[in-house]
Protein backbone atom coordinates (compact mmCIF):
# COMPACT_ATOMS: atom_id res chain seq x y z
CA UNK A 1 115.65 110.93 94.67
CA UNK A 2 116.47 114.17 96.33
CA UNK A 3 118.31 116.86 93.58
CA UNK A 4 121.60 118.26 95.39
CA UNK A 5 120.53 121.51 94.89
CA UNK A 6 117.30 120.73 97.57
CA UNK A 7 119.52 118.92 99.36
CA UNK A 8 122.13 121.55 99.87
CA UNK A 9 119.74 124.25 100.75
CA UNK A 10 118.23 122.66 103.85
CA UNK A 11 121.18 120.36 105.02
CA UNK A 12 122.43 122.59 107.98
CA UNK A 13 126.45 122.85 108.38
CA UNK A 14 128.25 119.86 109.76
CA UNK A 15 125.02 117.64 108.82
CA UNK A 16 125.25 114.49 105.77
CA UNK A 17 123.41 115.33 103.03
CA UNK A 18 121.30 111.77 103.85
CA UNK A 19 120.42 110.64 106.93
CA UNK A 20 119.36 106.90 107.80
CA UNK A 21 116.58 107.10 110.26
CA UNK A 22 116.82 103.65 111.63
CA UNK A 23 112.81 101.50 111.47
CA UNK A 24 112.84 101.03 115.35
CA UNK A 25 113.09 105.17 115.65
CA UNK A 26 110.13 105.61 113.88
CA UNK A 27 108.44 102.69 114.90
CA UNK A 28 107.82 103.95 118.60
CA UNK A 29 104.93 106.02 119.68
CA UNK A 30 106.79 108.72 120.41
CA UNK A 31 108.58 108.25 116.94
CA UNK A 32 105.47 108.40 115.37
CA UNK A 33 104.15 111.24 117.05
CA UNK A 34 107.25 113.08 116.27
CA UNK A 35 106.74 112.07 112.39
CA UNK A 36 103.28 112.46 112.57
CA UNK A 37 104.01 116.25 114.25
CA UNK A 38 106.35 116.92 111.48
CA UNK A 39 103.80 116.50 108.69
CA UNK A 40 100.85 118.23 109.70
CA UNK A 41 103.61 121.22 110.46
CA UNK A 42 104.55 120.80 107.05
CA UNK A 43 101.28 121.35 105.92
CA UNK A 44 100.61 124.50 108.05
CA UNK A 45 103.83 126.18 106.85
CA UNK A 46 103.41 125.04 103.21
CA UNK A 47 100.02 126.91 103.16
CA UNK A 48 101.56 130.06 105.18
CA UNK A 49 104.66 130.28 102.97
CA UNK A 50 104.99 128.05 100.24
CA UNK A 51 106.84 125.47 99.63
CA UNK A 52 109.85 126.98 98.09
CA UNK A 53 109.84 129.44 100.71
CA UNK A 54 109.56 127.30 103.49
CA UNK A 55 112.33 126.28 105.88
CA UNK A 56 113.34 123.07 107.61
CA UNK A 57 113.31 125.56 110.91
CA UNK A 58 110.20 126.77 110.27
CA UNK A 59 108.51 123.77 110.31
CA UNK A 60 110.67 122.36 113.32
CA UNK A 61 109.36 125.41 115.00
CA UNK A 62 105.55 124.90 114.02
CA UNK A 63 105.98 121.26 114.73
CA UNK A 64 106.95 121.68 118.72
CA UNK A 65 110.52 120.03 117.79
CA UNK A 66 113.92 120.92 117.08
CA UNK A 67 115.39 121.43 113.77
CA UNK A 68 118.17 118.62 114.63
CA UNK A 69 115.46 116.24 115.25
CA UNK A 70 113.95 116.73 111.50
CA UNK A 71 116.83 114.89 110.45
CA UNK A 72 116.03 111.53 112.21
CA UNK A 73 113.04 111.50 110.00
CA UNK A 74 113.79 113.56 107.10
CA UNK A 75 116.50 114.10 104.72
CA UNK A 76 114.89 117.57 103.73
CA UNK A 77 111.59 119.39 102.85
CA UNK A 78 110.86 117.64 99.54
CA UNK A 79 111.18 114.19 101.21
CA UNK A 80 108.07 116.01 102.89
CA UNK A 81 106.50 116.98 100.31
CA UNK A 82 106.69 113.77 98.94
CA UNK A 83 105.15 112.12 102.02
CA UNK A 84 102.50 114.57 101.78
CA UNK A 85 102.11 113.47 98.20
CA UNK A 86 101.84 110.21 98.84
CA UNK A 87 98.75 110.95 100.80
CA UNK A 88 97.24 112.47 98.89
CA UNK A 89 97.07 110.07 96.16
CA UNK A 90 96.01 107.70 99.34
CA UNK A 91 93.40 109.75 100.17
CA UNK A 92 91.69 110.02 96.34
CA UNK A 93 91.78 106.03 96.29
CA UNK A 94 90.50 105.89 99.78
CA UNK A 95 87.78 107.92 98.97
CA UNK A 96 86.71 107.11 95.43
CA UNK A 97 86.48 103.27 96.78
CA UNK A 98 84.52 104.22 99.85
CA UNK A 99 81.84 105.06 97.21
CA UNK A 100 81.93 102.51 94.57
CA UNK A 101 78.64 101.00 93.63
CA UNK A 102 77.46 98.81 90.42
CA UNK A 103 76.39 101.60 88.46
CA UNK A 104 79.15 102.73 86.67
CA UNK A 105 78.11 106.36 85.85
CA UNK A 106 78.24 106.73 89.41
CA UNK A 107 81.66 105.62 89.88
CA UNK A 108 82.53 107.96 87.55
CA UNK A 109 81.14 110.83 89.10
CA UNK A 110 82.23 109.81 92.66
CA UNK A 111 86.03 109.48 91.33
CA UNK A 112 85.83 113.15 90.22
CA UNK A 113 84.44 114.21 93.57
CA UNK A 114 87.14 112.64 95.35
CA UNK A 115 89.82 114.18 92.98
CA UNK A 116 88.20 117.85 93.21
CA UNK A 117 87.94 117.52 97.22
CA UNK A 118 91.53 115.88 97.89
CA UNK A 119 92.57 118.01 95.61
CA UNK A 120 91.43 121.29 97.20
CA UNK A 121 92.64 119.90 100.52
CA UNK A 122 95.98 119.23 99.75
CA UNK A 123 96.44 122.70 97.76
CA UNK A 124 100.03 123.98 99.33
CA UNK A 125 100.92 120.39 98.23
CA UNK A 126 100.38 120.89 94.67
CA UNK A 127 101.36 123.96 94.41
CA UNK A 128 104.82 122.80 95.90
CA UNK A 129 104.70 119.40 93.37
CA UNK A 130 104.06 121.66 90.26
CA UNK A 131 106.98 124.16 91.13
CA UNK A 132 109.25 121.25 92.30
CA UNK A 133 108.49 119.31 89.00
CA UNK A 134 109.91 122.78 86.86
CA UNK A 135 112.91 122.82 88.60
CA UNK A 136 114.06 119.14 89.20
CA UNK A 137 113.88 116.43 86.84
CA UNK A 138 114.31 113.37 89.76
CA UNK A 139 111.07 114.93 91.22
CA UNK A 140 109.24 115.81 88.04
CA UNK A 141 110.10 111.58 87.43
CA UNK A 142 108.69 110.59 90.67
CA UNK A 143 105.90 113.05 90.06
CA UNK A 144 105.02 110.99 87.06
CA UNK A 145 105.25 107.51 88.51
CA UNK A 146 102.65 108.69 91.30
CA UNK A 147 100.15 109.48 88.56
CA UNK A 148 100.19 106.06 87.94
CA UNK A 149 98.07 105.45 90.76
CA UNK A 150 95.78 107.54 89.24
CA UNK A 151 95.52 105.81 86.03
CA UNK A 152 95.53 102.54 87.48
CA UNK A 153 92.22 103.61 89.12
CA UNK A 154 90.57 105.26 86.00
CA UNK A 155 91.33 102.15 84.53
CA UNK A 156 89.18 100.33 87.41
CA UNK A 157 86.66 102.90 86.40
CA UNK A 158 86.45 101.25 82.84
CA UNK A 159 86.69 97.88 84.08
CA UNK A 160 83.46 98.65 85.79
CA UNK A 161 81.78 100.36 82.52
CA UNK A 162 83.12 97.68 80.07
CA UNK A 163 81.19 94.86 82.97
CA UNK A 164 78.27 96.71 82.27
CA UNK A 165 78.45 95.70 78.60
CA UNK A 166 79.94 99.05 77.02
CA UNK A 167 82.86 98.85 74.38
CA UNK A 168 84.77 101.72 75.45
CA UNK A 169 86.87 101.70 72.07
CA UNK A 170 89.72 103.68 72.93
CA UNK A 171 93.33 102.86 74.43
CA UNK A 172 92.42 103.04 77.82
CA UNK A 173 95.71 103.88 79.03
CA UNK A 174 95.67 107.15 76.68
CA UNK A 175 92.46 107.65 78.03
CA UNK A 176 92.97 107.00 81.42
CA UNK A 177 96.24 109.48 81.07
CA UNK A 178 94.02 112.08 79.66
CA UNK A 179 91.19 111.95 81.72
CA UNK A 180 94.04 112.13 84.98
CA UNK A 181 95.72 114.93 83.03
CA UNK A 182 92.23 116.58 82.55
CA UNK A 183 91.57 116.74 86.33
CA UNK A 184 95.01 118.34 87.33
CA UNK A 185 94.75 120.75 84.86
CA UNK A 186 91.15 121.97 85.67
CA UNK A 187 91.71 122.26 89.09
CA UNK A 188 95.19 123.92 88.84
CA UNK A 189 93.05 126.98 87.09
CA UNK A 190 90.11 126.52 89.99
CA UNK A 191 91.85 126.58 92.57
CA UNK A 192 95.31 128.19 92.21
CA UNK A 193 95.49 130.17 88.87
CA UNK A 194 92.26 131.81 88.81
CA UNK A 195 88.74 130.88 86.82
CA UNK A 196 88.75 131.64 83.23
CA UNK A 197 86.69 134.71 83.23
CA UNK A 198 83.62 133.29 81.40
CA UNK A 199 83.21 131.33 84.11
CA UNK A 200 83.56 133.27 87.02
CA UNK A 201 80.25 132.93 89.24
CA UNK A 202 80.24 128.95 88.36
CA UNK A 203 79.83 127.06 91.48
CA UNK A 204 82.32 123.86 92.85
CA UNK A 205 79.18 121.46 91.71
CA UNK A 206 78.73 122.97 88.33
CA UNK A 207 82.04 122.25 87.56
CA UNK A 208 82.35 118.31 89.10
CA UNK A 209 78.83 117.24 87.13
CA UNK A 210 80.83 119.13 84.13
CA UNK A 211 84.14 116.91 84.76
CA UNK A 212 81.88 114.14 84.96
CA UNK A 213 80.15 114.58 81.68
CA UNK A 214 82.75 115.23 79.36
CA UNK A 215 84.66 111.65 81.38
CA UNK A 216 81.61 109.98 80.92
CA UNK A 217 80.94 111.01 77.07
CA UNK A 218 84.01 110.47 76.22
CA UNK A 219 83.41 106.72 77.00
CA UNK A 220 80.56 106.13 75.09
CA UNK A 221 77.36 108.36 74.78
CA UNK A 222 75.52 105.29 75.38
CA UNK A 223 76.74 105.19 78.96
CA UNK A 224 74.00 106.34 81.35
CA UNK A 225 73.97 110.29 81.95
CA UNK A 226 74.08 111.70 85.18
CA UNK A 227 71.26 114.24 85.51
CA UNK A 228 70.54 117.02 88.26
């Protein structure tokens, strides 16, 4: 999972490349404290330096721990990163289902709300998942199979719309990948790469009841509008 190059870098001398951290370490409290510690330093250094320029000691540091004791849990920082990713997905699903009602227009829009807000929480994160995935193929792989989760639940979306009696008419998985492919990209030039210049003064709502128009018309424009 873990390209030798990543592995290398923050494998101190006289440590394996791969450690086994044995269930019953992390299965404590104090193991899961530890863990727990771990990732939200992770998160703190990831935001303060980057990913690629953050360091195993670093977050060791941050976390309260030592750097030896990383390696109970950890292999190395994309392991991390890939925990961190794993939330995150988590957290979209969590929240898009917290909010699902019959009406499928408002599915729709609520699945776009939790994208844009997990997405803006979890910024360091995908920052560090889009440079990871230009640099190592294993991760830019796993990176993939993740957005499967995505899919699967904008499929779920047209389940709901398709109940309501609408013929979608489109290969829903194309759709689905587009419409998860859509979302990544908009928020990538949000939040990280700067707002296309004719847009500059547009507001986070203008741009989630945007999202959430061109998902829904691209369904059917017989589905019902969303209005504000």
């Amino acid at each position: 999972m873990v390209g030798a190059e990543n592995t290398s870098a923050d494998t101190p001398a006289g440590t394996a490349a791969s450690v086994v951290t044995t269930p019953s370490t992390i299965a404590t409290p104090k193991g899961r404290r530890t863990e727990k510690a771990f990732l939200e330093a992770a998160r703190t250094v990831f935001a303060d330096k980057g990913f690629l320029n953050a360091k195993i000691s670093d977050i060791a540091e941050t976390a309260g721990r030592s750097t030896g004791s990383f390696y109970n849990y950890y292999d190395n920082k994309q392991q991390l990163l890939e925990a961190l990713l794993d939330d995150f997905t988590a957290q979209i699903l969590e929240r898009t289902r917290r909010n699902l009602t019959p009406d499928p227009g408002s599915n729709i829009e609520q699945a776009v709300r939790a994208y844009w807000a997990t997405y803006r929480d979890y910024l360091p994160e995908m920052i560090g998942a889009f440079q990871l995935s230009m640099t190592d193929r294993q991760f830019a792989q796993w990176w993939r199979n993740r957005r499967q989760d995505g899919i699967r639940a904008v499929n779920d979306v047209f389940r709901s719309v398709e109940r309501s009696g609408v013929d979608i008419g489109l290969d829903k998985n194309l759709f689905a990948s587009a419409i998860v492919s859509m979302l990544e990209s908009f928020c990538w030039t949000w939040f990280v790469a700067g707002k296309d210049e004719n847009v500059v003064g547009r507001d986070d709502e203008a741009a989630i009841i945007t999202l959430t128009e061109i998902w829904r018309r691209g369904l059917s424009t017989s589905a019902p509008s969303i209005t504000r």
